[in-house]
N, C-alpha and C. Protein backbone atom coordinates (compact mmCIF):
# COMPACT_ATOMS: atom_id res chain seq x y z
N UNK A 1 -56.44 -1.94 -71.35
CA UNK A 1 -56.36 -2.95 -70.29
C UNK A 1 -55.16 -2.71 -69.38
N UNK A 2 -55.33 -3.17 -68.19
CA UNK A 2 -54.13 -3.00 -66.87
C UNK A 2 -52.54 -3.95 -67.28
N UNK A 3 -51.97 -3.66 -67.34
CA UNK A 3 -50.83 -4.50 -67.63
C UNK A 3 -50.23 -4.36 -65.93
N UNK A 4 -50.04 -6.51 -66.08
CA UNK A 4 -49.57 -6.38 -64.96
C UNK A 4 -48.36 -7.47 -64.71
N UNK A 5 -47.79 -8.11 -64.33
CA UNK A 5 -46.40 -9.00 -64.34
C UNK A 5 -45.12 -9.29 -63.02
N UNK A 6 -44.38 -9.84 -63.52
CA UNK A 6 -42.93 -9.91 -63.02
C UNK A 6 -41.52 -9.82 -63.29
N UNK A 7 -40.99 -9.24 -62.73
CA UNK A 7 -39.37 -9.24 -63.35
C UNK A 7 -38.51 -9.67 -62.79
N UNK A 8 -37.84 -10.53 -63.02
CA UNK A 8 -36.38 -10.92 -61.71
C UNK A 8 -35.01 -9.74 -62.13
N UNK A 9 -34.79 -9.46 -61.11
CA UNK A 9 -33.74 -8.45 -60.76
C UNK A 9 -33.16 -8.72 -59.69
N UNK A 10 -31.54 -8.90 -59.87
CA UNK A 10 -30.47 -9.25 -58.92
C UNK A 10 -31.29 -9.98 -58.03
N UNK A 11 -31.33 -9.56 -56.47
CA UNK A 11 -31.54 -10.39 -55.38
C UNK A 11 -33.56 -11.14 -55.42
N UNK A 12 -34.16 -10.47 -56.56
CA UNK A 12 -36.00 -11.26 -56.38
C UNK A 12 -36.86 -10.85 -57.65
N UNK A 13 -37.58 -11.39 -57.37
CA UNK A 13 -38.77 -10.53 -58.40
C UNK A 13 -39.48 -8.87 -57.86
N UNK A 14 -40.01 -8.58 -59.06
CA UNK A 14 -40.14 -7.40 -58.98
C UNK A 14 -41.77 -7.64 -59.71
N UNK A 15 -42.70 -7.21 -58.62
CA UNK A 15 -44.26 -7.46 -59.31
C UNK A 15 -44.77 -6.20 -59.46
N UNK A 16 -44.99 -5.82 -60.59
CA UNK A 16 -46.00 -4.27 -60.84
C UNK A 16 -47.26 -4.37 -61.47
N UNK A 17 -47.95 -3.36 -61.96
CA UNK A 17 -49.13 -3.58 -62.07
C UNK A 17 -49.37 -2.05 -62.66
N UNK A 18 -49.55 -1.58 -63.81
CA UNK A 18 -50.07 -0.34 -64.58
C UNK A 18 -51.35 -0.83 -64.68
N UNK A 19 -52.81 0.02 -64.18
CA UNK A 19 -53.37 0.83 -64.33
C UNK A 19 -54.02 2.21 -64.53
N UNK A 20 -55.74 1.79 -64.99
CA UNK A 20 -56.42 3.14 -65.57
C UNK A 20 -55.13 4.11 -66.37
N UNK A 21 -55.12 3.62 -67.37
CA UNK A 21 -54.08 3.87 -68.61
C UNK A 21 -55.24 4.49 -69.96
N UNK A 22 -54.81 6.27 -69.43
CA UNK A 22 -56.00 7.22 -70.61
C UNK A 22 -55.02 7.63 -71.36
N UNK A 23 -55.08 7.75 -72.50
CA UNK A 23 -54.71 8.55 -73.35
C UNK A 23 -54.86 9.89 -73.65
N UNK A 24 -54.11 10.91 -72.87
CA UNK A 24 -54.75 12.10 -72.97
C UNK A 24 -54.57 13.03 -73.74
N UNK A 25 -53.44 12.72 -74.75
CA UNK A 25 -53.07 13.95 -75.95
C UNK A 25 -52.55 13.25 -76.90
N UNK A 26 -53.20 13.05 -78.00
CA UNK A 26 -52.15 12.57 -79.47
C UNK A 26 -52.23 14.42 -80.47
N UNK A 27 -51.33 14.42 -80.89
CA UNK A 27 -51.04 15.37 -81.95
C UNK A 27 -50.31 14.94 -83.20
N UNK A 28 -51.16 14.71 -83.61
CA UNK A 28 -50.61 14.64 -85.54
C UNK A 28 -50.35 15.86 -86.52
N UNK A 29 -49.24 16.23 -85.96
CA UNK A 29 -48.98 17.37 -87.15
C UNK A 29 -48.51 17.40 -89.01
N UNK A 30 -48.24 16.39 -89.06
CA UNK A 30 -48.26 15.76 -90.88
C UNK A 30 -49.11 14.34 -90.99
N UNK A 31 -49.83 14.72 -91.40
CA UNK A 31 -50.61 13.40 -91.92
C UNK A 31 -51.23 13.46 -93.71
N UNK A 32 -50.97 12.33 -93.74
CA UNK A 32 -51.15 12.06 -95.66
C UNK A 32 -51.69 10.83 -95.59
N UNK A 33 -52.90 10.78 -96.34
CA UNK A 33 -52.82 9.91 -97.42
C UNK A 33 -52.80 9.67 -99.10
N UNK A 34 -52.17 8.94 -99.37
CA UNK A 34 -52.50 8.75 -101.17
C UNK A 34 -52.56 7.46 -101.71
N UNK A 35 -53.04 7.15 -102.89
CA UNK A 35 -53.62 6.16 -103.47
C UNK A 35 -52.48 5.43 -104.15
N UNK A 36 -52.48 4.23 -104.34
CA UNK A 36 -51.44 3.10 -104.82
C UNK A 36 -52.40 2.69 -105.92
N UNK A 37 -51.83 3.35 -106.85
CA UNK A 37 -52.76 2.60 -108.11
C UNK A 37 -52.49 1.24 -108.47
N UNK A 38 -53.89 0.65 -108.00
CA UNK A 38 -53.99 -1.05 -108.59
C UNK A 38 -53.71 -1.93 -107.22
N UNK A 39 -53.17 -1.22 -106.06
CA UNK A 39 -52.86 -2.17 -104.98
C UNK A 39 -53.58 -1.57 -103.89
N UNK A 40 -53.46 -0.42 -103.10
CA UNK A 40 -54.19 0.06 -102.16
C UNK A 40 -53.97 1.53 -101.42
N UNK A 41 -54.06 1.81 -100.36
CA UNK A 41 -53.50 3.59 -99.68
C UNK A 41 -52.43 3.41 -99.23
N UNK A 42 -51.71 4.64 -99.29
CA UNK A 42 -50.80 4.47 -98.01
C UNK A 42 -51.22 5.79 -96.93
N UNK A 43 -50.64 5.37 -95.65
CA UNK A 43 -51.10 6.19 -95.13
C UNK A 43 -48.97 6.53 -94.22
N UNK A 44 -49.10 8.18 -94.51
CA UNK A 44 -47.85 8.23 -93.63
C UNK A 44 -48.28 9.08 -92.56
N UNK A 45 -47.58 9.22 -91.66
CA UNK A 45 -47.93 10.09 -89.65
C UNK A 45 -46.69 10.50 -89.54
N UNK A 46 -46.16 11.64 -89.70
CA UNK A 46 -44.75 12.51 -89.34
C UNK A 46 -44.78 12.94 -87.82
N UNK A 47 -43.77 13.27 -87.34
CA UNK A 47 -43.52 13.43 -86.00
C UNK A 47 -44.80 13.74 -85.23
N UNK A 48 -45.63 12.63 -84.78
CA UNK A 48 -46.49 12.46 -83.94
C UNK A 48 -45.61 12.59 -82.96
N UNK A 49 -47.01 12.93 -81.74
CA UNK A 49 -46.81 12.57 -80.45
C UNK A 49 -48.10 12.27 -79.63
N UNK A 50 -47.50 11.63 -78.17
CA UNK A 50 -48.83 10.93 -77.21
C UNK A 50 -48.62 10.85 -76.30
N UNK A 51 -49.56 11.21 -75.43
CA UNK A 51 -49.83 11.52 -73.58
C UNK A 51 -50.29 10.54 -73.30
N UNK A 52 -49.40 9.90 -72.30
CA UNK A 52 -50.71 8.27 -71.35
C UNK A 52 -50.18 8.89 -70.00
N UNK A 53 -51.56 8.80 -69.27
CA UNK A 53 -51.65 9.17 -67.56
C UNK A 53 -51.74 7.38 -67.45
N UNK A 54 -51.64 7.06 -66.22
CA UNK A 54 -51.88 5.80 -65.79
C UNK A 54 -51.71 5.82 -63.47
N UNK A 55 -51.73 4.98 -63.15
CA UNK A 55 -51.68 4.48 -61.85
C UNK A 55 -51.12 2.98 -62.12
N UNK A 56 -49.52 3.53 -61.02
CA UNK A 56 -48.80 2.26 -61.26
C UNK A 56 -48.42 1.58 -59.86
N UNK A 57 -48.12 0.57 -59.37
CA UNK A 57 -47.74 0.04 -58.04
C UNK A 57 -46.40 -1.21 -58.20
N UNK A 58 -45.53 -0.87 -57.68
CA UNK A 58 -44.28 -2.28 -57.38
C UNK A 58 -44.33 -2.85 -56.31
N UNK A 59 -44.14 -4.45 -56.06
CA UNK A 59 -43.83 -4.67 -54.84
C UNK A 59 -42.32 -5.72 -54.90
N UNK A 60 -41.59 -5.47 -54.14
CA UNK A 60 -40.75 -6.30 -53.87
C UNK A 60 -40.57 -6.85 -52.67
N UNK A 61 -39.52 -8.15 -52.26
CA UNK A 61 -39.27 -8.39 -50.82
C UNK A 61 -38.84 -7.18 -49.86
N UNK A 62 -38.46 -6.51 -49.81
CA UNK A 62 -38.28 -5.38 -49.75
C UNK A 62 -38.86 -4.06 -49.42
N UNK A 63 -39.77 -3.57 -50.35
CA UNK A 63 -40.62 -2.74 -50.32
C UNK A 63 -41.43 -2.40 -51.32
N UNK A 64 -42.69 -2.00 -51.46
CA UNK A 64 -43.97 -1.49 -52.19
C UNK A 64 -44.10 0.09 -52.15
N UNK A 65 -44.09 0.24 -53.63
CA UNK A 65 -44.13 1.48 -53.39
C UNK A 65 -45.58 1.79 -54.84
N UNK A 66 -46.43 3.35 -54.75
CA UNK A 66 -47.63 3.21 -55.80
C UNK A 66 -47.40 4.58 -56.20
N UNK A 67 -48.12 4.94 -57.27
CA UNK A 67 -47.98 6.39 -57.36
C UNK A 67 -49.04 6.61 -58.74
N UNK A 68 -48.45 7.85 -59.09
CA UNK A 68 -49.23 8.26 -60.64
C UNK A 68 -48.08 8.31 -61.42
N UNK A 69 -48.43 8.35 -63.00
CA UNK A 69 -47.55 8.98 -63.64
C UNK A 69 -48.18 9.15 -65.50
N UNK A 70 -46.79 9.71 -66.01
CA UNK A 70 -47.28 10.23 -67.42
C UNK A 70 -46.24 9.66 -68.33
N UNK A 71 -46.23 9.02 -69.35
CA UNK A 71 -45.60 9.19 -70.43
C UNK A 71 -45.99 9.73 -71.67
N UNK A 72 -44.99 10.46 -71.66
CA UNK A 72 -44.82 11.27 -73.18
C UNK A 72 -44.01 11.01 -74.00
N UNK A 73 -44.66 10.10 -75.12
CA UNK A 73 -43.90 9.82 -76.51
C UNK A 73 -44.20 10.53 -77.75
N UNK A 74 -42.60 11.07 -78.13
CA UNK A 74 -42.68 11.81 -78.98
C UNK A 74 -41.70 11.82 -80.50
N UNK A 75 -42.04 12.61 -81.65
CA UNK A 75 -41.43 12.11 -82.96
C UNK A 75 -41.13 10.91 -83.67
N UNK A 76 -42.97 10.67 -83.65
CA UNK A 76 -43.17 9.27 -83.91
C UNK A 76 -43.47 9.30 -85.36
N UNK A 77 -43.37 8.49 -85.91
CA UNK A 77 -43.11 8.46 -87.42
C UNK A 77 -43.70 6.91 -87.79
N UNK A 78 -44.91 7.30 -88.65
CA UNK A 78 -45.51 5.61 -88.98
C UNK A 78 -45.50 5.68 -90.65
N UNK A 79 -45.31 4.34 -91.36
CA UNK A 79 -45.88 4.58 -92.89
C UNK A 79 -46.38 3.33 -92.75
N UNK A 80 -47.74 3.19 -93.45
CA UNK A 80 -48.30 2.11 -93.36
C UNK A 80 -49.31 1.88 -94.89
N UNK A 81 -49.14 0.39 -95.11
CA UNK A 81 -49.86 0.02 -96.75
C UNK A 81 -50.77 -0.63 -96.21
N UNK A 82 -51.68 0.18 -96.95
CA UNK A 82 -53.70 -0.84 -96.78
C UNK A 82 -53.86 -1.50 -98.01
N UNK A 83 -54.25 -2.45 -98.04
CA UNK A 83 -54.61 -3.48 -99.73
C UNK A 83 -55.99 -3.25 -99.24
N UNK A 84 -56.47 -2.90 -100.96
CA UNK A 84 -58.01 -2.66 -100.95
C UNK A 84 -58.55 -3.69 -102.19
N UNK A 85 -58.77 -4.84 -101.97
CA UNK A 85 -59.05 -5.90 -102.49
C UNK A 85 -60.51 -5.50 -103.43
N UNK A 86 -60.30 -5.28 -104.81
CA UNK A 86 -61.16 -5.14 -105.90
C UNK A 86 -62.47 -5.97 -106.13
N UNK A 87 -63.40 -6.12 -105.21
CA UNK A 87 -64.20 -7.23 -105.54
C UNK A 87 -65.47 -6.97 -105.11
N UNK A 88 -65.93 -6.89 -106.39
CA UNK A 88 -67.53 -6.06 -106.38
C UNK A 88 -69.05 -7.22 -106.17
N UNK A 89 -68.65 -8.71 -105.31
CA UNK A 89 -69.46 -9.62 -105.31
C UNK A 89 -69.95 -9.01 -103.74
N UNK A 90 -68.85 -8.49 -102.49
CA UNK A 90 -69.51 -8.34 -101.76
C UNK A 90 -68.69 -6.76 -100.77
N UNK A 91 -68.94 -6.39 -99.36
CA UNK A 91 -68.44 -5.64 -98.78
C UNK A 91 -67.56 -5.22 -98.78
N UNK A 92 -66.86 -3.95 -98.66
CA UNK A 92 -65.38 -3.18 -99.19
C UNK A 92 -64.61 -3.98 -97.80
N UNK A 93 -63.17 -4.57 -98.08
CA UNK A 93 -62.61 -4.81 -97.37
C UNK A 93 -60.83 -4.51 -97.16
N UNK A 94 -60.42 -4.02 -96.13
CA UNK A 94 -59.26 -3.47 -95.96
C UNK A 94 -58.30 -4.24 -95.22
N UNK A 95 -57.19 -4.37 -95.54
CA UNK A 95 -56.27 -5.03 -95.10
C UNK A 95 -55.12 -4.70 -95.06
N UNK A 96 -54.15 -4.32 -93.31
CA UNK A 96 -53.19 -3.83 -93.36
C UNK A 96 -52.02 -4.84 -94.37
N UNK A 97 -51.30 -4.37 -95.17
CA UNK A 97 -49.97 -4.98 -95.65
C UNK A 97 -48.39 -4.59 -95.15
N UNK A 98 -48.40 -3.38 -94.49
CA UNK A 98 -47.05 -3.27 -94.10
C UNK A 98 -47.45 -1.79 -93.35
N UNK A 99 -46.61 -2.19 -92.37
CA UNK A 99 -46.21 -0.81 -90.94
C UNK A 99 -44.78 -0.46 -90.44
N UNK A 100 -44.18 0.67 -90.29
CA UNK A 100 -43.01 0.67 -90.38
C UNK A 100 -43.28 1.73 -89.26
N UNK A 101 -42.80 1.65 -87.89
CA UNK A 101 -43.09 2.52 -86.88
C UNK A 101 -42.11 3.14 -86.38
N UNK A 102 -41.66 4.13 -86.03
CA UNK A 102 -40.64 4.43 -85.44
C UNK A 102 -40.76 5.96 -83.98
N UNK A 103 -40.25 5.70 -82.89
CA UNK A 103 -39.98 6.39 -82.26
C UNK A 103 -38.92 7.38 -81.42
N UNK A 104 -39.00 8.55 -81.39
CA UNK A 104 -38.03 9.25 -81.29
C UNK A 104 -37.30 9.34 -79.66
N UNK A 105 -38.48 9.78 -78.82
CA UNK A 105 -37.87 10.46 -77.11
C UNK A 105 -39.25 9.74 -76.38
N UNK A 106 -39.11 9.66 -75.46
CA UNK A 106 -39.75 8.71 -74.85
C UNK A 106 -39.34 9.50 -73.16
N UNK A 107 -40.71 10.05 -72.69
CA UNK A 107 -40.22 10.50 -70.88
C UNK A 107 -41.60 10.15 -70.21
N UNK A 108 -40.72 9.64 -69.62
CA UNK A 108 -41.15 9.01 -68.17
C UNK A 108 -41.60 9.29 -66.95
N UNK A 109 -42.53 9.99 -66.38
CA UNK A 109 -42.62 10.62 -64.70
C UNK A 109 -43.74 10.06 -63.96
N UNK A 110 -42.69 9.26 -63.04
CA UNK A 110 -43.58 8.82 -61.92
C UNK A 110 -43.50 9.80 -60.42
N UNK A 111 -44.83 9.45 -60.21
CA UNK A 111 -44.70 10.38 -58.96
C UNK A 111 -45.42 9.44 -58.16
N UNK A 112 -44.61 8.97 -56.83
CA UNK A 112 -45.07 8.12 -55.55
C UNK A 112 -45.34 8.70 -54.45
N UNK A 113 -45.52 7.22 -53.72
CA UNK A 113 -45.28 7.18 -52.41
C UNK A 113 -45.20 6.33 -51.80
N UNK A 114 -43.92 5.89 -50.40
CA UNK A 114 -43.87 4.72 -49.68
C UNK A 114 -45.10 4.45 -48.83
């Protein structure tokens, strides 16, 4: 979805608007899972990384400016617990219990125009 808003900064607000937000590269180079005997999986993600293209626009009193751009987040690190609830009356059901996320470098490039 488009994320869109306001910010006040010194002298006004500041209205932007991110769109068409693709995801164009995840790379998972360590990934695991293993079993929690009696409670559920865990699942860990070692230095991931992820490409978002998007189309972004600001306007202020001032001036409007739109453009493209990319972020690239990288040496991302997740561990996360699934509870797998034992109960053979009906459908297997999964439930996150704990996420621990962390991110490393984070870049930014917009490219405009007035």
């Amino acid at each position: 979805p488009d994320l869109t808003g306001h910010e006040k900064f010194g002298l006004g607000n500041v209205k932007y608007n991110i769109s068409r937000i693709h995801v164009t590269a995840v790379e998972l180079p360590s990934a695991s899972i293993s079993l929690l005997p009696g409670s559920g999986i865990k699942l860990v993600i070692g230095n991931a990384s992820l490409t978002i293209d998007m189309n972004w626009n600001i306007r202020t009193w001032m001036f409007k400016d739109s453009g493209r751009g990319t972020v690239h987040i990288s040496k991302v690190f997740v561990t996360a617990i699934f509870s797998t609830p034992l109960d053979n009356g009906g459908p297997t059901s999964i439930a996150l219990t704990s996420c621990q996320t962390t991110s490393g470098d984070v870049d930014i490039k917009l490219n405009g125009k007035t």
